[in-house]
N, C-alpha and C. Protein backbone atom coordinates (compact mmCIF):
# COMPACT_ATOMS: atom_id res chain seq x y z
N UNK A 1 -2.96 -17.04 -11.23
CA UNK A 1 -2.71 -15.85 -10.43
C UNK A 1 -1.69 -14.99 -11.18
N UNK A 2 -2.28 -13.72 -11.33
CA UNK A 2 -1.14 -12.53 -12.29
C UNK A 2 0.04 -12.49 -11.10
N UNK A 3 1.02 -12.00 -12.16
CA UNK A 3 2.43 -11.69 -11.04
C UNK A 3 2.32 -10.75 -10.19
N UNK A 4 1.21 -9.75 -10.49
CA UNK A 4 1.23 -8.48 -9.05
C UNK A 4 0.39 -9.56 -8.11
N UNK A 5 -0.70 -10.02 -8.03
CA UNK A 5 -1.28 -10.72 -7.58
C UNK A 5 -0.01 -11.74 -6.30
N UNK A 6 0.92 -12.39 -7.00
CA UNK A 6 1.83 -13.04 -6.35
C UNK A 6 2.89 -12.07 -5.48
N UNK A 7 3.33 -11.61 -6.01
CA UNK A 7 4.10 -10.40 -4.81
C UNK A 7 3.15 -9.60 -4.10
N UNK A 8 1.63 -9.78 -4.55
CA UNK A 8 0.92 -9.11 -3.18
C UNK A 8 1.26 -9.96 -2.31
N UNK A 9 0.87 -11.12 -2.50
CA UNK A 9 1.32 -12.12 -1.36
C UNK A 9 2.49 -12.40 -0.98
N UNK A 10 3.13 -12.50 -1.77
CA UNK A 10 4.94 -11.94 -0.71
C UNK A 10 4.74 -10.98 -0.06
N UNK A 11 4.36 -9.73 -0.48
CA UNK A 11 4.14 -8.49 0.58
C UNK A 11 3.75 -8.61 2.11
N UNK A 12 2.13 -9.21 1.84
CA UNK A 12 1.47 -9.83 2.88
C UNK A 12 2.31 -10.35 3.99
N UNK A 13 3.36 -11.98 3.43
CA UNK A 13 4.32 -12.34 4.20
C UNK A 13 5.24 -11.39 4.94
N UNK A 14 5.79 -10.63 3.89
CA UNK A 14 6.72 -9.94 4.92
C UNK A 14 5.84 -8.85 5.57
N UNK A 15 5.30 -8.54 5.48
CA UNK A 15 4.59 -7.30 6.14
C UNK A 15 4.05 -8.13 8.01
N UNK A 16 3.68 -9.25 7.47
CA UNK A 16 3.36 -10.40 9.20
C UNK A 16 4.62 -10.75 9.15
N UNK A 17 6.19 -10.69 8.97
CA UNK A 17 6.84 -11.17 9.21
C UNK A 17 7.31 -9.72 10.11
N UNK A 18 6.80 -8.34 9.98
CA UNK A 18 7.83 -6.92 10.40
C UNK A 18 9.12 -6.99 9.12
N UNK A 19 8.50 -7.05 8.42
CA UNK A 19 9.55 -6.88 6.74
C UNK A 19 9.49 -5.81 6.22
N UNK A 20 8.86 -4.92 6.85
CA UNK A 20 8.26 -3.88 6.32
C UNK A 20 8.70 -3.04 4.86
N UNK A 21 10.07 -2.83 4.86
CA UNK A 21 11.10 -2.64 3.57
C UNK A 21 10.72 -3.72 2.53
N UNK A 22 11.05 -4.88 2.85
CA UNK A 22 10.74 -5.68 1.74
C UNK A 22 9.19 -5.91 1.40
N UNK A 23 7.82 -5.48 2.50
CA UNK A 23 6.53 -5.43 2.17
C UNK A 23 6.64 -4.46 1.00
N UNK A 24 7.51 -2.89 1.45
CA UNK A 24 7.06 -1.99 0.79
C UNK A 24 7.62 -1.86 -0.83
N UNK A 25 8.91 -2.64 -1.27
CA UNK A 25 9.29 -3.17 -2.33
C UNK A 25 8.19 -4.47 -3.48
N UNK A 26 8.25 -4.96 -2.63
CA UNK A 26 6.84 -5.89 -2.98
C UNK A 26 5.87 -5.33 -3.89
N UNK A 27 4.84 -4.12 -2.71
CA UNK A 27 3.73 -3.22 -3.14
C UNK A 27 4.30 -2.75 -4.25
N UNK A 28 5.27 -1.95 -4.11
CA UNK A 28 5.55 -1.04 -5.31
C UNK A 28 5.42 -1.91 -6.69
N UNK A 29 6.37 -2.83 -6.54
CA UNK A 29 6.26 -4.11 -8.25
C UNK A 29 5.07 -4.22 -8.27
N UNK A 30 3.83 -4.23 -7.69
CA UNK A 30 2.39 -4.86 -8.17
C UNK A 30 1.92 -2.84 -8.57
N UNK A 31 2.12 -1.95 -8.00
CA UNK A 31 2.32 -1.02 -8.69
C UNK A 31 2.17 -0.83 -10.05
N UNK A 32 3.85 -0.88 -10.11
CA UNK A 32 4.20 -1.00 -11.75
C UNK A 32 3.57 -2.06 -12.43
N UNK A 33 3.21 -3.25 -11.98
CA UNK A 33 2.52 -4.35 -13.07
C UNK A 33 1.26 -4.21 -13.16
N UNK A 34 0.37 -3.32 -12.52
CA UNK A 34 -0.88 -3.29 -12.83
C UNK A 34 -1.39 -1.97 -12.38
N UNK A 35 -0.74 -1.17 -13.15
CA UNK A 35 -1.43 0.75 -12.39
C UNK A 35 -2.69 0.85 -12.67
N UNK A 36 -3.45 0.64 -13.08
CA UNK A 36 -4.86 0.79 -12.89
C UNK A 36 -5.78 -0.17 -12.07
N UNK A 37 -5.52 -0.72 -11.66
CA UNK A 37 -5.74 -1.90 -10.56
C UNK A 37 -4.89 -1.86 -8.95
N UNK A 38 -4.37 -0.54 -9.05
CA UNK A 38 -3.29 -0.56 -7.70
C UNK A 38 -3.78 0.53 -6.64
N UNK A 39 -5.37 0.43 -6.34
CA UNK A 39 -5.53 0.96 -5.33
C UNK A 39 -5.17 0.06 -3.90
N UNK A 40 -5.37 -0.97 -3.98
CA UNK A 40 -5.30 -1.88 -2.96
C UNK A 40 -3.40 -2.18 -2.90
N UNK A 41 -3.03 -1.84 -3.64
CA UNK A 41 -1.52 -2.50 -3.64
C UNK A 41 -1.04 -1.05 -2.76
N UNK A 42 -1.34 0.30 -3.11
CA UNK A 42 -1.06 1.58 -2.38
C UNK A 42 -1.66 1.59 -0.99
N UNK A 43 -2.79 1.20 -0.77
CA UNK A 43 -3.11 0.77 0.29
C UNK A 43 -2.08 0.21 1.51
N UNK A 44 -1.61 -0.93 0.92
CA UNK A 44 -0.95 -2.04 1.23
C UNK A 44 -0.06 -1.28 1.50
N UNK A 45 0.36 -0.92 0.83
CA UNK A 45 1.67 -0.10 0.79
C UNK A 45 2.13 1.10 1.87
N UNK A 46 0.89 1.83 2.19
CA UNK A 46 0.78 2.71 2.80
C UNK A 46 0.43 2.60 4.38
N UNK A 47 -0.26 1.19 4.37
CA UNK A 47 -0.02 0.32 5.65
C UNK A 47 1.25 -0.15 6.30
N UNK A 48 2.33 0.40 5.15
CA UNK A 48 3.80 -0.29 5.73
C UNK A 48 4.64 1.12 6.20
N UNK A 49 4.25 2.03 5.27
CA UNK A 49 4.97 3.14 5.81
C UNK A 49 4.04 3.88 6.70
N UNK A 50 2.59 3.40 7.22
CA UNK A 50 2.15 3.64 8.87
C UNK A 50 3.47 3.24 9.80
N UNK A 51 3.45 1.50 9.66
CA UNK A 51 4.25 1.26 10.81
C UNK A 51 5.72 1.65 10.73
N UNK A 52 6.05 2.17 9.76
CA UNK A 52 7.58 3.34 9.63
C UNK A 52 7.48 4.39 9.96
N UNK A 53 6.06 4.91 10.56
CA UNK A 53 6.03 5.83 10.79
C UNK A 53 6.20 7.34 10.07
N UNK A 54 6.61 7.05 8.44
CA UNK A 54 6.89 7.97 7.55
C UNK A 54 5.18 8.40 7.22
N UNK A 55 4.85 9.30 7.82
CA UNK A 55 3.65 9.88 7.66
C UNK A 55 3.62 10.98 6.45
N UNK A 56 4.49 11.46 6.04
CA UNK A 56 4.28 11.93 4.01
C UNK A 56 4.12 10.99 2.81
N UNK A 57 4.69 9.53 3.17
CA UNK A 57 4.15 7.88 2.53
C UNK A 57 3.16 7.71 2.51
N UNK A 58 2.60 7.60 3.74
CA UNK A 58 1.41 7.08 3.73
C UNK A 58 0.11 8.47 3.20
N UNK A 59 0.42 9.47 3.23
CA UNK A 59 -0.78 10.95 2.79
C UNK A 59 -0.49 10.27 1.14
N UNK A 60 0.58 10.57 1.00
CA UNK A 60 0.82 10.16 -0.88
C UNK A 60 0.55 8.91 -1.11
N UNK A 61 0.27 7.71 -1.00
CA UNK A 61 -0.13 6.66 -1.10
C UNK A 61 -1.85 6.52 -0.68
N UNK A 62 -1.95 6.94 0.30
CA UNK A 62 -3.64 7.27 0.40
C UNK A 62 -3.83 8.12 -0.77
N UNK A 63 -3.48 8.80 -0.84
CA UNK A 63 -4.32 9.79 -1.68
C UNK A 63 -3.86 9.46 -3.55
N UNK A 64 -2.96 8.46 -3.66
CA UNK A 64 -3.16 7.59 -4.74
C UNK A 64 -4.04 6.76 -4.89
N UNK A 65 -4.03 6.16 -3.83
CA UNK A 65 -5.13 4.82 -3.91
C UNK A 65 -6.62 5.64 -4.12
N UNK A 66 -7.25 6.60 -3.27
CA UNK A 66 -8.45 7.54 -3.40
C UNK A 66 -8.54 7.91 -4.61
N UNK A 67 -7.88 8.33 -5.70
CA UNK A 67 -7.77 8.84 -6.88
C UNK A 67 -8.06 7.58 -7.86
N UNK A 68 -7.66 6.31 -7.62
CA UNK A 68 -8.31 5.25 -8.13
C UNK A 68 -9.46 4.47 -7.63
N UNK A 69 -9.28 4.54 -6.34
CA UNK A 69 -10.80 4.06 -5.74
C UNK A 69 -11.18 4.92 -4.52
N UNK A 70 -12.11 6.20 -4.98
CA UNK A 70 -12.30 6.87 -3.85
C UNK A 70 -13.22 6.38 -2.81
N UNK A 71 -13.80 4.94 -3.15
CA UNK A 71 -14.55 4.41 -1.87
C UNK A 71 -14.08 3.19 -0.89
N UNK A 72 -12.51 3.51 -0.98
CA UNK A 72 -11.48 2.70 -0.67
C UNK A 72 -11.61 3.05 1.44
N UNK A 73 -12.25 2.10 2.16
CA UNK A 73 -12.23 2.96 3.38
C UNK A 73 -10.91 2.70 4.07
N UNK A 74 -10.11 1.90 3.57
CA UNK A 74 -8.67 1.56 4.00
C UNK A 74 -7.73 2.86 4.14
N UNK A 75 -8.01 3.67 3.11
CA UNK A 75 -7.06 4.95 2.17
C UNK A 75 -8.04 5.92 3.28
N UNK A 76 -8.70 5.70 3.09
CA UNK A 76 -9.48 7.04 4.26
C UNK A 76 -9.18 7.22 5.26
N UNK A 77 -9.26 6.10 6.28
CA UNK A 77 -8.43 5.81 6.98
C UNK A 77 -7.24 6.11 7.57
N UNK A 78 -6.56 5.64 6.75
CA UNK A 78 -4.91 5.64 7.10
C UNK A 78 -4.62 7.10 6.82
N UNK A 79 -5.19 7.67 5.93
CA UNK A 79 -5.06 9.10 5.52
C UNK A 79 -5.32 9.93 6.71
N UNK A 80 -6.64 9.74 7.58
CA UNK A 80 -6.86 10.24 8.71
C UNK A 80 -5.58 10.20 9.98
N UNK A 81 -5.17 8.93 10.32
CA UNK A 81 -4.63 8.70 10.87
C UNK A 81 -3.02 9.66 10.45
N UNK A 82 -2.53 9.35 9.56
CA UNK A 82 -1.60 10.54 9.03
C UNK A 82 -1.72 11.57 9.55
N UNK A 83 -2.67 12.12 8.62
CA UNK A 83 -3.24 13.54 9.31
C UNK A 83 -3.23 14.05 10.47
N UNK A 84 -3.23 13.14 11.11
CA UNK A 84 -3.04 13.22 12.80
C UNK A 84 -2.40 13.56 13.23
């Protein structure tokens, strides 16, 4: 298992723990360790600053993740919901 791979799963943890800060620290390192592979980590990511309620996080994080995988329905999603 690569190291973004492993702090996804720390993320995961804290994110079911309400860690949300430390989910969103997490995401970011799998970020930086694998930017072309980090639609799902922005995703992730952008699922944490939903429940922060920081709704300019989550538009910029959707619309990162879309730019690497525009058939991402997670990023569509949450983007909608933003939007809202």
């Amino acid at each position: 298992m690569s190291l973004a791979e492993q702090r996804k799963e720390e993320g995961n943890r804290y994110f079911q723990m309400g860690k949300f800060s430390a989910a969103i620290d997490a995401y970011s390192e799998c970020i930086c360790l694998e930017p072309k592979a980090a639609a799902v980590y922005y995703t992730n990511r952008a699922m944490c600053w939903r429940q922060k309620e920081d709704w300019a996080h989550v538009i910029a994080d959707c619309k990162s993740a879309l730019q690497l995988d525009p058939r991402r329905i997670k990023a569509h999603y949450f983007l909608g919901v933003a939007l809202c």
